[in-house]
Protein backbone atom coordinates (compact mmCIF):
# COMPACT_ATOMS: atom_id res chain seq x y z
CA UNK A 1 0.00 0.00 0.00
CA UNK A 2 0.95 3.53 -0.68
CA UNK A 3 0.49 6.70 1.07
CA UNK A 4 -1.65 9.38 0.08
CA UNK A 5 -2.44 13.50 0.97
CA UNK A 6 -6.07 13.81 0.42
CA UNK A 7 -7.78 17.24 -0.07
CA UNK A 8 -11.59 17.33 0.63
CA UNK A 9 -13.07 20.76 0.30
CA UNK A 10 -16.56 21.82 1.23
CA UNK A 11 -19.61 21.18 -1.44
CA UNK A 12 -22.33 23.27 -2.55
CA UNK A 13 -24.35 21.60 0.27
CA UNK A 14 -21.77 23.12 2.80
CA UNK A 15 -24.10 25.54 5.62
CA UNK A 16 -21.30 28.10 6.40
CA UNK A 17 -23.49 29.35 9.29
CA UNK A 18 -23.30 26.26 10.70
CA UNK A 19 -21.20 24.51 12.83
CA UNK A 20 -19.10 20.94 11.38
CA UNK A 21 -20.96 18.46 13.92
CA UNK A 22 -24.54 20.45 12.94
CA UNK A 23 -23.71 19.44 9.29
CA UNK A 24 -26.48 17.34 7.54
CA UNK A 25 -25.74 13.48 8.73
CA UNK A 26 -22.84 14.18 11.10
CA UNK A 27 -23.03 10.83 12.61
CA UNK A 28 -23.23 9.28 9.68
CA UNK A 29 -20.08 10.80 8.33
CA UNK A 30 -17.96 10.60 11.06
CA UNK A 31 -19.39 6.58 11.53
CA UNK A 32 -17.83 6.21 8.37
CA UNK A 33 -14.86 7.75 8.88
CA UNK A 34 -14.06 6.47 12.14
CA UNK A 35 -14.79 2.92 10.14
CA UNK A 36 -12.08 3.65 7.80
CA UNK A 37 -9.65 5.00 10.22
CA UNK A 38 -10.49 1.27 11.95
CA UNK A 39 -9.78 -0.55 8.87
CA UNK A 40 -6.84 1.45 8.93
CA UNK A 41 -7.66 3.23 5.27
CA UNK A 42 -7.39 6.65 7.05
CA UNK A 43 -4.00 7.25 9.02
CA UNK A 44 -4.89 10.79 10.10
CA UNK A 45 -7.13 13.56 9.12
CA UNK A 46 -8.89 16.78 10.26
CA UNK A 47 -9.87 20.18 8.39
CA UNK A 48 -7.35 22.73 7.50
CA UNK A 49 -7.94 25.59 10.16
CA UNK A 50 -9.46 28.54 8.05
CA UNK A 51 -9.77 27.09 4.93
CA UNK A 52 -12.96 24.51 3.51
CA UNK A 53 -10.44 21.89 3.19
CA UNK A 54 -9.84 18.71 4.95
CA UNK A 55 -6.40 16.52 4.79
CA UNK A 56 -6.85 13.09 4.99
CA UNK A 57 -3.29 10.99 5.23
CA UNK A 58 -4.58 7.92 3.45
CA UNK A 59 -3.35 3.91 2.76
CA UNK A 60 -4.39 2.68 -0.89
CA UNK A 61 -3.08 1.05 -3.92
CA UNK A 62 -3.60 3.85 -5.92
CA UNK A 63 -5.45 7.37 -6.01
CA UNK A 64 -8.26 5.74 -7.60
CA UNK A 65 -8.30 3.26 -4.75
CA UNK A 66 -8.05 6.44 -2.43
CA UNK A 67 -11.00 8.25 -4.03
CA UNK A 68 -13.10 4.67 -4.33
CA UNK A 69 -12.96 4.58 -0.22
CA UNK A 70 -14.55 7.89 -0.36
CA UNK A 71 -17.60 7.38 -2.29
CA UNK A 72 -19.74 5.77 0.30
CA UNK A 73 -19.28 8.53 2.86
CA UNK A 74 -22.25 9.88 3.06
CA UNK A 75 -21.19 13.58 3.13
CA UNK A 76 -20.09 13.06 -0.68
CA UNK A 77 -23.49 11.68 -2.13
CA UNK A 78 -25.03 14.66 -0.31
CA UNK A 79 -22.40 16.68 -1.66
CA UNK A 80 -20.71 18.52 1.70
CA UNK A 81 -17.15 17.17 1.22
CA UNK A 82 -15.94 16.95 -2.58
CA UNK A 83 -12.18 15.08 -3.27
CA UNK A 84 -10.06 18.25 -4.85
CA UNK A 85 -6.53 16.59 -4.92
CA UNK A 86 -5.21 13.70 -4.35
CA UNK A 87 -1.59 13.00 -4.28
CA UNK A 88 1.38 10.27 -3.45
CA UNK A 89 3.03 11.17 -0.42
CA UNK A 90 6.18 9.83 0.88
CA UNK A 91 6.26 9.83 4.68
CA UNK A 92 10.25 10.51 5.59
CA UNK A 93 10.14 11.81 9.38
CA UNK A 94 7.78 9.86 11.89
CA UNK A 95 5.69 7.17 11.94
CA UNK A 96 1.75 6.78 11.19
CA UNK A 97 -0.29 5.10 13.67
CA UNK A 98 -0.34 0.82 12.98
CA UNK A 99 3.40 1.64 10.54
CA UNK A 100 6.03 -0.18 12.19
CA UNK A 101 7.98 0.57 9.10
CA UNK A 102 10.27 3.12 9.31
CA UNK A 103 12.21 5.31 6.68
């Protein structure tokens, strides 16, 4: 598996007067995400302070893989989170969480 930088940025369906957990089907979302985070898909993610975007640090065989994993949550059928980038990353300080490989 590879390593990927994932950029999710806010949809049309985004309420900017409202708060990220008061978000049409919160729960849902982050019951999916926390599922893929499990499976150990997601390594790490959380939105980029003062932007729309979200960074998602993600394991897959290939960006298509990557954006595949996404396409259940249910914040992109409803069109709050959209994929804008996704790009091989090459971790070189640190460790992920469940990596016992080091570089």
């Amino acid at each position: 598996m590879k390593l990927f930088a994932v950029i999710r940025t806010r949809g049309r369906a985004w309420q900017a007067s409202v708060p990220l957990e008061g978000q049409l089907e919160w729960d849902a979302h982050a019951r999916f995400m926390n599922g893929l985070q499990a499976r150990g898909v997601v390594a790490l993610g959380g939105p980029l302070e003062g932007t729309p975007d979200v960074l998602l640090v993600m394991r897959a065989n290939s960006s298509e893989d990557a954006s595949q994993y996404l396409q259940d949550d249910p914040w992109t059928s409803l069109d709050l989170l959209r994929v804008e980038r996704i790009i091989p990353w090459t971790l070189r300080l640190g460790a992920l969480p469940g990596n016992s490989e080091t570089r």
